[in-house]
PDB file of N, CA and C in Angstrom:
ATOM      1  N   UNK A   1      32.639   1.763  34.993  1.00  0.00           N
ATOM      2  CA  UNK A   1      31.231   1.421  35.166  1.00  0.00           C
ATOM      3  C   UNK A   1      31.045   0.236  36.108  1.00  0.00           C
ATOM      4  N   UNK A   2      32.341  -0.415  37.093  1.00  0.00           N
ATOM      5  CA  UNK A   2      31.920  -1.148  38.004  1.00  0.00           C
ATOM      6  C   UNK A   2      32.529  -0.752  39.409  1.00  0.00           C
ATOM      7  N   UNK A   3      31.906  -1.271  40.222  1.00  0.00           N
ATOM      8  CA  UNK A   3      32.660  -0.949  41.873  1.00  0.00           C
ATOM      9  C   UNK A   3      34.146  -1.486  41.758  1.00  0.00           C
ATOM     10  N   UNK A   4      34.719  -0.571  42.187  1.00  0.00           N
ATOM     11  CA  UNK A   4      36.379  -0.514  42.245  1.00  0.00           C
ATOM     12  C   UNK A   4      36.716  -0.548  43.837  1.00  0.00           C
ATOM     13  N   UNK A   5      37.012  -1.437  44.290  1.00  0.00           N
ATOM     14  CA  UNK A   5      37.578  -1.496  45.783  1.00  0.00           C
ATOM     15  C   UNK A   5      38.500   0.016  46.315  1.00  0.00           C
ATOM     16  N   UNK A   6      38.242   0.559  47.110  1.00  0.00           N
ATOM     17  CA  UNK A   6      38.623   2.068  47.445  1.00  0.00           C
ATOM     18  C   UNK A   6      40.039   2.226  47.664  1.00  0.00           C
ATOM     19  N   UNK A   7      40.962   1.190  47.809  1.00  0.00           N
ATOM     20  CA  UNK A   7      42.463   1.263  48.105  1.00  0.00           C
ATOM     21  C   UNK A   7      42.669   1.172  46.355  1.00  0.00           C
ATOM     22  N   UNK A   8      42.184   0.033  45.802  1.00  0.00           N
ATOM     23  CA  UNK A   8      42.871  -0.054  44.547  1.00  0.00           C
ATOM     24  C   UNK A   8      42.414   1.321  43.285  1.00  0.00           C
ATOM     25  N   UNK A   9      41.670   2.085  43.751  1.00  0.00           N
ATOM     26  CA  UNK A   9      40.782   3.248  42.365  1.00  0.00           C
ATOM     27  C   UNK A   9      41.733   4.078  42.097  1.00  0.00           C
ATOM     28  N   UNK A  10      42.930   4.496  43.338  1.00  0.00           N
ATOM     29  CA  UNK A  10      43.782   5.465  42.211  1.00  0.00           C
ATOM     30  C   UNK A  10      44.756   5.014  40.840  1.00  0.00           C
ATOM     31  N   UNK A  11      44.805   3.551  41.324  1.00  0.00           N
ATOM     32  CA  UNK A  11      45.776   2.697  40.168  1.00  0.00           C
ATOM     33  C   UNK A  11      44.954   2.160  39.500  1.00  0.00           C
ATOM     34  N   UNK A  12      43.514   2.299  39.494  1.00  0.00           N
ATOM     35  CA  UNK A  12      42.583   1.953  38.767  1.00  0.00           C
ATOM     36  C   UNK A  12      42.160   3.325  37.371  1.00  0.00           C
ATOM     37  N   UNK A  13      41.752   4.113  38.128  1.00  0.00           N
ATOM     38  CA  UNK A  13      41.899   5.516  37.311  1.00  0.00           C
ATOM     39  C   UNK A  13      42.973   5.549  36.550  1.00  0.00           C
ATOM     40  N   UNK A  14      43.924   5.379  36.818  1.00  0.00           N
ATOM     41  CA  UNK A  14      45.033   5.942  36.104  1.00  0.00           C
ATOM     42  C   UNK A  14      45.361   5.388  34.661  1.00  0.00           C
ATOM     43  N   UNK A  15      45.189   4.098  35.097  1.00  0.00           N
ATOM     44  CA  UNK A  15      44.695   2.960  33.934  1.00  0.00           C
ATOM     45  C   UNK A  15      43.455   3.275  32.959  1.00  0.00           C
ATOM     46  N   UNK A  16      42.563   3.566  33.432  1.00  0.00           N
ATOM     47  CA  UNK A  16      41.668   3.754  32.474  1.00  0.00           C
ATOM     48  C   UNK A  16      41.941   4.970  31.376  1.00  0.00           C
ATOM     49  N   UNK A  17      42.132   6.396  32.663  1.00  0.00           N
ATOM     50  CA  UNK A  17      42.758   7.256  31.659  1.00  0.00           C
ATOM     51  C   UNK A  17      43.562   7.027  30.294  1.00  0.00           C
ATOM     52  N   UNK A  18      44.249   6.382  30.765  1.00  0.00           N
ATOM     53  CA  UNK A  18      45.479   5.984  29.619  1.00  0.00           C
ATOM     54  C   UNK A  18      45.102   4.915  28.953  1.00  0.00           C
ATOM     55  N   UNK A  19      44.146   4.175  28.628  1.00  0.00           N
ATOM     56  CA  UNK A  19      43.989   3.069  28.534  1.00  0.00           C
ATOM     57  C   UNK A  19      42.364   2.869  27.293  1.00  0.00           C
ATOM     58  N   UNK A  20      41.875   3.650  28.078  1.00  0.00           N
ATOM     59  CA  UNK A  20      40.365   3.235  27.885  1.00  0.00           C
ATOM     60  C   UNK A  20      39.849   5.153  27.391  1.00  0.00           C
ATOM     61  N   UNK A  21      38.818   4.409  26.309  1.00  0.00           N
ATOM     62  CA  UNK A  21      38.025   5.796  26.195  1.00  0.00           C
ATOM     63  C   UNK A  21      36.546   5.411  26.220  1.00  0.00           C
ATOM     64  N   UNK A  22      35.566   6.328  25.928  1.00  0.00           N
ATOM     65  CA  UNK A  22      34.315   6.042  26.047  1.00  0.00           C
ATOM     66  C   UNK A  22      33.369   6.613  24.924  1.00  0.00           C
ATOM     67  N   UNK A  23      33.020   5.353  23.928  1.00  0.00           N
ATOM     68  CA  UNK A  23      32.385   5.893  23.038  1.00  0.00           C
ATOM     69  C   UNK A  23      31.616   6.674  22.544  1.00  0.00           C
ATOM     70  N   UNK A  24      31.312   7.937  22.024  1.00  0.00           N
ATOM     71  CA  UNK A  24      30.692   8.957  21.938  1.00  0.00           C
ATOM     72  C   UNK A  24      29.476   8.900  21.130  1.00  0.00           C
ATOM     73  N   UNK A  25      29.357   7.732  20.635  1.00  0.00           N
ATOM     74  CA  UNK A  25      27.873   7.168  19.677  1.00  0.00           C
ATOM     75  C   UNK A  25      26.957   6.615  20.977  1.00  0.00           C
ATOM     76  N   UNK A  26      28.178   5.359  21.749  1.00  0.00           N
ATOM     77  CA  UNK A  26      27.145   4.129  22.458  1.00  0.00           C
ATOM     78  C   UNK A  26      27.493   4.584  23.932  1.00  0.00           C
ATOM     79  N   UNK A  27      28.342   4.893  24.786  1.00  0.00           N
ATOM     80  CA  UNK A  27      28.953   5.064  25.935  1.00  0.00           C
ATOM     81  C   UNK A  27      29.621   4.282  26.134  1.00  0.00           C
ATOM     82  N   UNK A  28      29.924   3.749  25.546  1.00  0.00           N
ATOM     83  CA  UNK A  28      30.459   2.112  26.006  1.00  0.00           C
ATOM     84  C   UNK A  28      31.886   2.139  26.279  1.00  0.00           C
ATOM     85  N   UNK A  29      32.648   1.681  27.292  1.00  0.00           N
ATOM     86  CA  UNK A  29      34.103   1.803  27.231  1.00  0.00           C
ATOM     87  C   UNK A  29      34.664   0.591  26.327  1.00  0.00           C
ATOM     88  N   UNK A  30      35.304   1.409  25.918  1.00  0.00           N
ATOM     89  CA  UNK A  30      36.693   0.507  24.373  1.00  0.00           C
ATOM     90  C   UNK A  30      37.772   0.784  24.890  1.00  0.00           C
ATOM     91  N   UNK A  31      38.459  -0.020  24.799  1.00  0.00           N
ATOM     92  CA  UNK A  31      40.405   0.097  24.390  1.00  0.00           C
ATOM     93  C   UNK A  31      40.511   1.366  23.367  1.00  0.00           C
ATOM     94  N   UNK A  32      41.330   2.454  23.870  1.00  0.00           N
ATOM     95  CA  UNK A  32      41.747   3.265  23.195  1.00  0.00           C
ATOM     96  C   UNK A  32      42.644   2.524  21.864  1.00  0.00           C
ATOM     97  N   UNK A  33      42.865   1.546  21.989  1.00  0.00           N
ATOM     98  CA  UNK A  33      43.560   1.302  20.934  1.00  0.00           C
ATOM     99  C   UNK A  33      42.288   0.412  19.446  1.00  0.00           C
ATOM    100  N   UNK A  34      41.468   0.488  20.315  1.00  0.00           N
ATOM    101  CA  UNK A  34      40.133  -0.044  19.369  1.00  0.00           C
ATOM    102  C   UNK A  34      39.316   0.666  18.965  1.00  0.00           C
ATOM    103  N   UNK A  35      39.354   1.774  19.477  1.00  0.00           N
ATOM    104  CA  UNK A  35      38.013   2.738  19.072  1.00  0.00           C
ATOM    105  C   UNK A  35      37.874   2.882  17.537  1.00  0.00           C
ATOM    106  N   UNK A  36      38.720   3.190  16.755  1.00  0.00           N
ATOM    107  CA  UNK A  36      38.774   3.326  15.627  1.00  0.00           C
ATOM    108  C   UNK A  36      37.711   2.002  14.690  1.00  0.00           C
ATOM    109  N   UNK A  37      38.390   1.057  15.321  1.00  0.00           N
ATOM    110  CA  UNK A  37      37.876  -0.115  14.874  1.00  0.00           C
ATOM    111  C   UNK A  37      36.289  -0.111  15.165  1.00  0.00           C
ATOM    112  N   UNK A  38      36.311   0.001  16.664  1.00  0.00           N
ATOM    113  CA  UNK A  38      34.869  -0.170  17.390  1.00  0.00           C
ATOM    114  C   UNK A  38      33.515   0.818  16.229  1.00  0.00           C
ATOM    115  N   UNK A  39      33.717   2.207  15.961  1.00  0.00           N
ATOM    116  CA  UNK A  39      33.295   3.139  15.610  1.00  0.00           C
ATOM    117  C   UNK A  39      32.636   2.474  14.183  1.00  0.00           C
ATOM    118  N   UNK A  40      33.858   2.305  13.081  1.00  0.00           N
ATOM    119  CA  UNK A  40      33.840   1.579  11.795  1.00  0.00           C
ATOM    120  C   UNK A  40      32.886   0.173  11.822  1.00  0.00           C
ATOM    121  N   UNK A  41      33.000  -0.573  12.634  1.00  0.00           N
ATOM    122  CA  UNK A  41      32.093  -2.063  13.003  1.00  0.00           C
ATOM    123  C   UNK A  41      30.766  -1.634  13.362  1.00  0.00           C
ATOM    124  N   UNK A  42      30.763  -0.995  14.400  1.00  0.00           N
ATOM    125  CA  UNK A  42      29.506  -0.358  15.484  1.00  0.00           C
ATOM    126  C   UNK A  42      28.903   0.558  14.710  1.00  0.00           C
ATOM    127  N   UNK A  43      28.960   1.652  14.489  1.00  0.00           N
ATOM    128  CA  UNK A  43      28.608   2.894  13.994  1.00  0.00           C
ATOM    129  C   UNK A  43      28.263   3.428  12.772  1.00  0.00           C
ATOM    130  N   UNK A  44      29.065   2.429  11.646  1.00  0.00           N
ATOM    131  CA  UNK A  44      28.742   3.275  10.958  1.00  0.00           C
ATOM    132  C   UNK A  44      27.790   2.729  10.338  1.00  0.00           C
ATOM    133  N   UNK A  45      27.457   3.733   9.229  1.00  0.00           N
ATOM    134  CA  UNK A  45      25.823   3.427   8.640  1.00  0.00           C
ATOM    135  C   UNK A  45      25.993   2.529   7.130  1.00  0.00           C
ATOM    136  N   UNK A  46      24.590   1.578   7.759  1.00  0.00           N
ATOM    137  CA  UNK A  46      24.477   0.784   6.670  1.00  0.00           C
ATOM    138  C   UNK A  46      22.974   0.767   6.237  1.00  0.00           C
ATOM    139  N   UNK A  47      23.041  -0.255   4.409  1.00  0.00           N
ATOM    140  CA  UNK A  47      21.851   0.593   4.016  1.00  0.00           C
ATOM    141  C   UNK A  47      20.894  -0.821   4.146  1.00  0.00           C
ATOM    142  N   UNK A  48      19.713  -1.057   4.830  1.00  0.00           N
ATOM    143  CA  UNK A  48      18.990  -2.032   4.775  1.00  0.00           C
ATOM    144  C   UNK A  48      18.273  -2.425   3.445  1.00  0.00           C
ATOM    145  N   UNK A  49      18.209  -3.773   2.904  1.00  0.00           N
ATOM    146  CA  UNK A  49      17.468  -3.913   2.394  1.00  0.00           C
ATOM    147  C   UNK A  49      15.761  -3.206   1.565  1.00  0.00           C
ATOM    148  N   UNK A  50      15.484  -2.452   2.619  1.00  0.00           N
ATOM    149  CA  UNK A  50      14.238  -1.740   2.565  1.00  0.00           C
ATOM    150  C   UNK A  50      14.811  -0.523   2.404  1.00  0.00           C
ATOM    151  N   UNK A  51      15.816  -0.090   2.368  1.00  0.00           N
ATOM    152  CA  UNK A  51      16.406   1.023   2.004  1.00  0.00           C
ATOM    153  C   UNK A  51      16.714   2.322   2.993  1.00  0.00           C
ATOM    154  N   UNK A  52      16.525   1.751   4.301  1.00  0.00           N
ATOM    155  CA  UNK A  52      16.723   2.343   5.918  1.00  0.00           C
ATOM    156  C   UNK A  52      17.927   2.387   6.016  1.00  0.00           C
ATOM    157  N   UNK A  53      18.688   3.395   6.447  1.00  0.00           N
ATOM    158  CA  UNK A  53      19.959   3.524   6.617  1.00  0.00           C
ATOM    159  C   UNK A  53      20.232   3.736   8.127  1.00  0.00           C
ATOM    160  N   UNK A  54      20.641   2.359   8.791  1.00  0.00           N
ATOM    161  CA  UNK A  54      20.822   2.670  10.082  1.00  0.00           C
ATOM    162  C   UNK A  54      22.009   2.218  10.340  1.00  0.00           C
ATOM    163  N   UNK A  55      22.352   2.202  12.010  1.00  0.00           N
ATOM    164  CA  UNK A  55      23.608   1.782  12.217  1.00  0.00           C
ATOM    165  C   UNK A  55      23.745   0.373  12.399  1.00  0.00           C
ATOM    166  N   UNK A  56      25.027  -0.276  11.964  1.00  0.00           N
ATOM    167  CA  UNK A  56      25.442  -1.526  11.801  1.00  0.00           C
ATOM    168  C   UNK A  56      25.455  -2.123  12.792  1.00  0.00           C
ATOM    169  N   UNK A  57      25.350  -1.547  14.248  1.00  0.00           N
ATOM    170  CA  UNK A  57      25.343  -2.527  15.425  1.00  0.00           C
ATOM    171  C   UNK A  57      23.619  -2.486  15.824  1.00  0.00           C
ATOM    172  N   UNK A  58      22.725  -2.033  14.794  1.00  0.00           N
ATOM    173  CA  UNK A  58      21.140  -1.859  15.182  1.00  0.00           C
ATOM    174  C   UNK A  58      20.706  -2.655  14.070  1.00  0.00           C
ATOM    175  N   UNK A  59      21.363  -3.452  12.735  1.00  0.00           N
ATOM    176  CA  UNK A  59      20.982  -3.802  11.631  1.00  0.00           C
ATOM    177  C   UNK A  59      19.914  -5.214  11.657  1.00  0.00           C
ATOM    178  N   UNK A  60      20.873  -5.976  12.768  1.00  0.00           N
ATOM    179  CA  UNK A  60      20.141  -7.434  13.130  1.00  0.00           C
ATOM    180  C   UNK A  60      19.144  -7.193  13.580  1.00  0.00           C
ATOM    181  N   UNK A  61      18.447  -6.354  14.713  1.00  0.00           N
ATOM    182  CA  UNK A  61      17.540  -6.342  15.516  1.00  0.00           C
ATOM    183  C   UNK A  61      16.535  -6.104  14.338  1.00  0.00           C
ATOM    184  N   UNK A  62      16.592  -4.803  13.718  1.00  0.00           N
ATOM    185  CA  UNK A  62      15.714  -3.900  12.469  1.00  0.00           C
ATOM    186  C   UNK A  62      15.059  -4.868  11.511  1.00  0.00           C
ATOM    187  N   UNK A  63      16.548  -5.990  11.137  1.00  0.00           N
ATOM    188  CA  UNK A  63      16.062  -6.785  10.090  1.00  0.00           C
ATOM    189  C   UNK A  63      14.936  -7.654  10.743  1.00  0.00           C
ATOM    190  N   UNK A  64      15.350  -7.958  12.165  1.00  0.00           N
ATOM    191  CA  UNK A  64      13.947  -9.233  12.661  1.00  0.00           C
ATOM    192  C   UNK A  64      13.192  -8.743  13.102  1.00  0.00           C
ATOM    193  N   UNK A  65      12.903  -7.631  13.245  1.00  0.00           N
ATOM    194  CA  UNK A  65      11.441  -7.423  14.128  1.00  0.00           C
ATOM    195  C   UNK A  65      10.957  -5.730  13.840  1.00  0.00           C
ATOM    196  N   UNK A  66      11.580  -5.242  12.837  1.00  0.00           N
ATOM    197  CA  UNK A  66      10.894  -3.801  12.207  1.00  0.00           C
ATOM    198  C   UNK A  66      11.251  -3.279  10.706  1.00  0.00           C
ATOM    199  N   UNK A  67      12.158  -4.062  10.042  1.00  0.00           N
ATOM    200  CA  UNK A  67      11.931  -4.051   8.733  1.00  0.00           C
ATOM    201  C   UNK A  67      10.831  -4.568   8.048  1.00  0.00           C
ATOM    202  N   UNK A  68      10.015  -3.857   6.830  1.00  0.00           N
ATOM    203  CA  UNK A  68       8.703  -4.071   6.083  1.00  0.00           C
ATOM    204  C   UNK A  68       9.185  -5.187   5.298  1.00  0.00           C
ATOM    205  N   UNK A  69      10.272  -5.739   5.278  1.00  0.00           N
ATOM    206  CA  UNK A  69      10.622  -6.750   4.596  1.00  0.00           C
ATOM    207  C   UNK A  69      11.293  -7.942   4.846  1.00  0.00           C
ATOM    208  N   UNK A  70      10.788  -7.921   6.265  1.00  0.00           N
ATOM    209  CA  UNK A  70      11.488  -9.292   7.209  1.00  0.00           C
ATOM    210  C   UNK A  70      10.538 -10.157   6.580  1.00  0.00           C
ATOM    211  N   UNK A  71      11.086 -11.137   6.469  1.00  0.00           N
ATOM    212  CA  UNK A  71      10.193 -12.561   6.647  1.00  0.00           C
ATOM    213  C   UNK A  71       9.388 -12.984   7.218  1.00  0.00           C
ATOM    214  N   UNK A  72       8.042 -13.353   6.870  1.00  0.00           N
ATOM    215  CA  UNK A  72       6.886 -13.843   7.592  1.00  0.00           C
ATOM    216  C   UNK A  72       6.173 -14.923   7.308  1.00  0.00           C
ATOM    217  N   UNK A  73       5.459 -15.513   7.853  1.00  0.00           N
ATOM    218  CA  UNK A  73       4.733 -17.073   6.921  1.00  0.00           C
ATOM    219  C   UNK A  73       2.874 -16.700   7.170  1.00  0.00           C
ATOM    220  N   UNK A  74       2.751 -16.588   6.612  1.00  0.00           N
ATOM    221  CA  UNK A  74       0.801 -16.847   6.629  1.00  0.00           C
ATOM    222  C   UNK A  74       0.441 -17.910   7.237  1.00  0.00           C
ATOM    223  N   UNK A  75      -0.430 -17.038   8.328  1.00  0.00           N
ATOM    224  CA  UNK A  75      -0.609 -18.119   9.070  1.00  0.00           C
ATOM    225  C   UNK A  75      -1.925 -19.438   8.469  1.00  0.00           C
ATOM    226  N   UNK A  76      -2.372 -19.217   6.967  1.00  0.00           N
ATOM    227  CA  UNK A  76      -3.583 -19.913   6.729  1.00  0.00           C
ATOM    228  C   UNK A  76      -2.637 -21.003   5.718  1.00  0.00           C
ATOM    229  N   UNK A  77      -1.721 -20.357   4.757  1.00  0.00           N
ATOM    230  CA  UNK A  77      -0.939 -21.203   3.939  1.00  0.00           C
ATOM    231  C   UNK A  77       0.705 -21.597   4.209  1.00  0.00           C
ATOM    232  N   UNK A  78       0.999 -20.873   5.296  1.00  0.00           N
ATOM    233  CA  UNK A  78       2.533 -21.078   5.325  1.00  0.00           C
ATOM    234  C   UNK A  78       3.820 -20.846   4.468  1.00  0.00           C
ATOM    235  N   UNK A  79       3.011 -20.244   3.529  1.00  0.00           N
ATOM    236  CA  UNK A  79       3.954 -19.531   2.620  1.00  0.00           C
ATOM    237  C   UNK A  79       5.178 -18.098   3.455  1.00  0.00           C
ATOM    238  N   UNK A  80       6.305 -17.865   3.489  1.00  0.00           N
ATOM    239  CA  UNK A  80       6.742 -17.057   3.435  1.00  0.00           C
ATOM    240  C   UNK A  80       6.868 -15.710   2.804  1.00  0.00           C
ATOM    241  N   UNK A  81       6.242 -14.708   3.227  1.00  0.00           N
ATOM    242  CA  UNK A  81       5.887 -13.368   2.328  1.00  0.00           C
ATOM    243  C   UNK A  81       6.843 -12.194   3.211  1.00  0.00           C
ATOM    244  N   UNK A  82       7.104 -11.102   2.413  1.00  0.00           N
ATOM    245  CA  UNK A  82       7.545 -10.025   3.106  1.00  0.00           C
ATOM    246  C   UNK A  82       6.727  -9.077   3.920  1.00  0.00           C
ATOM    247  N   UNK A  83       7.074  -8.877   5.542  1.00  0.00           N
ATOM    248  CA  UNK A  83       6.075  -8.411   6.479  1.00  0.00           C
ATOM    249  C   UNK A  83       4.875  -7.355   5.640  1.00  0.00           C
ATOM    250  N   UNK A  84       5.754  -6.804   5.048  1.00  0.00           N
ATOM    251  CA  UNK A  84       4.595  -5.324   4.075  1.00  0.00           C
ATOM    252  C   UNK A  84       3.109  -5.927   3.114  1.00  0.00           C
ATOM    253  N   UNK A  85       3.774  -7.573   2.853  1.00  0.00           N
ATOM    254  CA  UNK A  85       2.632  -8.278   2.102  1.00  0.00           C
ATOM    255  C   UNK A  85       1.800  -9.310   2.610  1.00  0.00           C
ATOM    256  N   UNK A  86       1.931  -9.387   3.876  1.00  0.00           N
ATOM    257  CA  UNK A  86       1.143  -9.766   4.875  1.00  0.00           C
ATOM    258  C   UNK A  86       0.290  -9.786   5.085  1.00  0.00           C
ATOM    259  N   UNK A  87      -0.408  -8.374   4.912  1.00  0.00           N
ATOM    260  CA  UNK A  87      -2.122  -8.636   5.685  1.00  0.00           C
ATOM    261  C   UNK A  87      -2.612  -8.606   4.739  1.00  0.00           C
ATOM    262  N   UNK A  88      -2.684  -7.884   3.529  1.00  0.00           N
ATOM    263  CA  UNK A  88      -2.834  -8.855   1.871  1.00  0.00           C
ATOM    264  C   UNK A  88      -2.884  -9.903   1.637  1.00  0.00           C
ATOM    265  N   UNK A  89      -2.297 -10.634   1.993  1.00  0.00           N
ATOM    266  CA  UNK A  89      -2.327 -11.294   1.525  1.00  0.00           C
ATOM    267  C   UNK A  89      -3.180 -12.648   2.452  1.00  0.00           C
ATOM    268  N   UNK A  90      -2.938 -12.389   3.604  1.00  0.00           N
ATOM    269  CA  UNK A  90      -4.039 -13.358   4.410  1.00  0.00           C
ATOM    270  C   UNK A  90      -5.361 -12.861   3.897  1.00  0.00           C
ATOM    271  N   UNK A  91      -5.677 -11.147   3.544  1.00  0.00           N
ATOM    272  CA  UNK A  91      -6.994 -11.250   3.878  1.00  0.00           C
ATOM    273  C   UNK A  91      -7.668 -11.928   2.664  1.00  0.00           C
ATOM    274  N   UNK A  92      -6.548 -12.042   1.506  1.00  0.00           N
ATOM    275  CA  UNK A  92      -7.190 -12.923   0.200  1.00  0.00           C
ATOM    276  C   UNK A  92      -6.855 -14.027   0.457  1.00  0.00           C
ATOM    277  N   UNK A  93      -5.912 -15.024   1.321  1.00  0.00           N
ATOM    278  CA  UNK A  93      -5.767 -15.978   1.696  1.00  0.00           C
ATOM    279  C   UNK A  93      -6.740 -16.797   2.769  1.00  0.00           C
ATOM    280  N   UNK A  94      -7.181 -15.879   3.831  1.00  0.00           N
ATOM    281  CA  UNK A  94      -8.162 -16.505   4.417  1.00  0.00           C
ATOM    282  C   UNK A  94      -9.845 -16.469   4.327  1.00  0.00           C
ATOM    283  N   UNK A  95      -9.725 -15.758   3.057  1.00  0.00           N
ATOM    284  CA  UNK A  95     -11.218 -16.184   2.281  1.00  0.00           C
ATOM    285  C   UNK A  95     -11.299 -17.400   1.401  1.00  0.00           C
ATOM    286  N   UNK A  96     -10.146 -18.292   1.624  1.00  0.00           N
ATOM    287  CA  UNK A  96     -10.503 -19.520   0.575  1.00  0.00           C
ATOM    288  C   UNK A  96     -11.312 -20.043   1.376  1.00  0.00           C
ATOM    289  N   UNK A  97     -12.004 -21.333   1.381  1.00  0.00           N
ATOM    290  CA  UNK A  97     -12.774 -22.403   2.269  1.00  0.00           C
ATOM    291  C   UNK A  97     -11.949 -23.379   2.169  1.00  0.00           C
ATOM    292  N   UNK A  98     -12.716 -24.258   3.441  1.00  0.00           N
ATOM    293  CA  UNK A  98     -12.157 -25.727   3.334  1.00  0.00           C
ATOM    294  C   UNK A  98     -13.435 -26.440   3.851  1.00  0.00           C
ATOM    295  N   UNK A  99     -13.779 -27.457   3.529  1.00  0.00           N
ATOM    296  CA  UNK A  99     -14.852 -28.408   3.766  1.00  0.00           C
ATOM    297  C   UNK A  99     -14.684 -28.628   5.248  1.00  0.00           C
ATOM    298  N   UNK A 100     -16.014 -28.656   6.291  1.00  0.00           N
ATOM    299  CA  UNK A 100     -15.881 -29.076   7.323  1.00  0.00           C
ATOM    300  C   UNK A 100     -15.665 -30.255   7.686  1.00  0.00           C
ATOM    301  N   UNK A 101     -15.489 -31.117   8.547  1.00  0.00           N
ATOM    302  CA  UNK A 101     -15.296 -32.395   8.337  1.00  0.00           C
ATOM    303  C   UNK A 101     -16.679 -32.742   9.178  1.00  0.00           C
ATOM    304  N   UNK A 102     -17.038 -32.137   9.961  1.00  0.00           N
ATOM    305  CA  UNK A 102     -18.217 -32.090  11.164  1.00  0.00           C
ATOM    306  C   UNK A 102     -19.505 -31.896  10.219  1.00  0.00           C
ATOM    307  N   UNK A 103     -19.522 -30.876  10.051  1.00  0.00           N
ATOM    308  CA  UNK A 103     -21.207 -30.505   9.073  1.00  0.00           C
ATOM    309  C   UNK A 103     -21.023 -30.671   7.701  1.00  0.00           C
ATOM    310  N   UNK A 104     -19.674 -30.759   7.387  1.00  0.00           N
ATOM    311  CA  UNK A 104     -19.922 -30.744   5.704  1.00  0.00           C
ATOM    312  C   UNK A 104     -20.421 -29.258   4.734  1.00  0.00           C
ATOM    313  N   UNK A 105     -19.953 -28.325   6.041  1.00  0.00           N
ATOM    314  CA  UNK A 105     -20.074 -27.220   5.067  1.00  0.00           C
ATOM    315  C   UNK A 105     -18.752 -26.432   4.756  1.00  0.00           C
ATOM    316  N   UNK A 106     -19.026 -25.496   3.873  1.00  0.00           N
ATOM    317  CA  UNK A 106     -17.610 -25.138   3.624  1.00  0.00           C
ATOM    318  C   UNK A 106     -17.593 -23.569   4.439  1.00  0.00           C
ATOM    319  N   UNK A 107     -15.818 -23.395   5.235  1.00  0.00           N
ATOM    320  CA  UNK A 107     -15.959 -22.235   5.763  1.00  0.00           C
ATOM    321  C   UNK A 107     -14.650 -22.025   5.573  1.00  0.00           C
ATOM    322  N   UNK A 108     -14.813 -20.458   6.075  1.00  0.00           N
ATOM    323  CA  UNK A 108     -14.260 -19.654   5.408  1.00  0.00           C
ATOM    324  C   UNK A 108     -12.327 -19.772   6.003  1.00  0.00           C
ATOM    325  N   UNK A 109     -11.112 -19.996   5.398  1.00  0.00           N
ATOM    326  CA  UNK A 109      -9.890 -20.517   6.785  1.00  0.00           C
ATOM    327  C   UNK A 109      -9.660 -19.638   7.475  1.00  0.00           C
ATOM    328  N   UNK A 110      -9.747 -18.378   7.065  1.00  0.00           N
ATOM    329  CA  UNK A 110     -10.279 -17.524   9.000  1.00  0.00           C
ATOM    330  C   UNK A 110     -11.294 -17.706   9.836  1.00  0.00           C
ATOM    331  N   UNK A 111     -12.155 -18.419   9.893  1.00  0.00           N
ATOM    332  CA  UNK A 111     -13.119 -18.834  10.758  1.00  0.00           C
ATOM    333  C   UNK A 111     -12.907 -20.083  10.991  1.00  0.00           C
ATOM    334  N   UNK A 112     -12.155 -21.139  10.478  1.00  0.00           N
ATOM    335  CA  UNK A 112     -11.841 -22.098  11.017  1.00  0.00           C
ATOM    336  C   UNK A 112     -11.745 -22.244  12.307  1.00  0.00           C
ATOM    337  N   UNK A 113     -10.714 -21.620  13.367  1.00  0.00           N
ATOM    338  CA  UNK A 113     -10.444 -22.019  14.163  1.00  0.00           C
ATOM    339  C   UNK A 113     -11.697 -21.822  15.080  1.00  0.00           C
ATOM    340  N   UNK A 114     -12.870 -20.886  14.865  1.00  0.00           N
ATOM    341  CA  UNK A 114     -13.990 -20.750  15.641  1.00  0.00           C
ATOM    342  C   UNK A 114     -14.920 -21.870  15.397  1.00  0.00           C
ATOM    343  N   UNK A 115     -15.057 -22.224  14.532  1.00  0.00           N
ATOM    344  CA  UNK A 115     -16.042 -22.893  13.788  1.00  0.00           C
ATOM    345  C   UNK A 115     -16.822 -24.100  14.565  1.00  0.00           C
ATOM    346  N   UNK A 116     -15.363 -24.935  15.043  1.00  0.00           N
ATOM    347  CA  UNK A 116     -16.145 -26.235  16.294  1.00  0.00           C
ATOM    348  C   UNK A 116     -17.252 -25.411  16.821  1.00  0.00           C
ATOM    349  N   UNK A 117     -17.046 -24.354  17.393  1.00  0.00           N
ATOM    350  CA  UNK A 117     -17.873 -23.835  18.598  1.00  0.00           C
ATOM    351  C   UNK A 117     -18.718 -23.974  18.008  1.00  0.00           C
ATOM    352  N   UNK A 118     -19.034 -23.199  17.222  1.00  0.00           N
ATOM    353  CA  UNK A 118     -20.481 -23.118  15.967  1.00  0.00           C
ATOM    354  C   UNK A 118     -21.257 -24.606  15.077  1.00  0.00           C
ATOM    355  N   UNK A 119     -20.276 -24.972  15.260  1.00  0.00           N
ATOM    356  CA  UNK A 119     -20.375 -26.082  13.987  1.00  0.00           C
ATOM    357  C   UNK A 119     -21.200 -27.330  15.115  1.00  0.00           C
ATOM    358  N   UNK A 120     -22.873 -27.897  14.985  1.00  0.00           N
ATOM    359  CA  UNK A 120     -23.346 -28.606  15.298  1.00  0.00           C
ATOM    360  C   UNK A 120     -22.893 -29.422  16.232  1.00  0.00           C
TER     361      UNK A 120
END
């Protein structure tokens, strides 16, 4: 998979042949003497938390940014909740109030951040 200078590719080939295979999950070239290994590490299936069974070299990504049960913080309390209890939980979270400091009225902490505009 890189440019091979044209005098050196037949002793280049020959090497790889014998040498190197190409993974049949990822494409990826391995040491024939690793594949085994590579396959078992890389490939095989594991069971997520949320109960997704994917592959072990896709597990990290899944867990941060598409498992229903990654970690998240509200953005009104900062609590840490699981992504699935999220918008639940803001939407009962950002109906509490907080006293204005400007008018002295109470609004709602999802409208907070608009509120200057509005607010006298």
């Amino acid at each position: 998979k890189k440019a091979i200078p044209a005098v050196n590719f037949l002793i280049h080939e020959i090497h790889c042949r014998r040498n190197i295979e190409i993974c049949p999950f990822c494409s990826d070239s391995v040491p024939k003497s690793e594949m085994k290994n590579h396959v078992e590490s890389e490939h095989v299936q594991v069971t997520c938390k949320c109960r997704m069974k994917i592959e072990n070299s896709l597990l990290k990504d899944h867990e941060e940014s598409a498992c229903p049960l990654r970690p998240a913080l509200c953005r009104f309390c900062d609590i840490p909740l699981a992504f699935n209890k999220l918008q639940e939980h803001e939407s009962y979270c950002g109906a509490r109030t907080e006293r204005c400091s400007g008018c002295g009225r109470n609004v709602l902490l999802r409208d907070l951040q608009e509120h200057p505009r509005r607010c006298g």
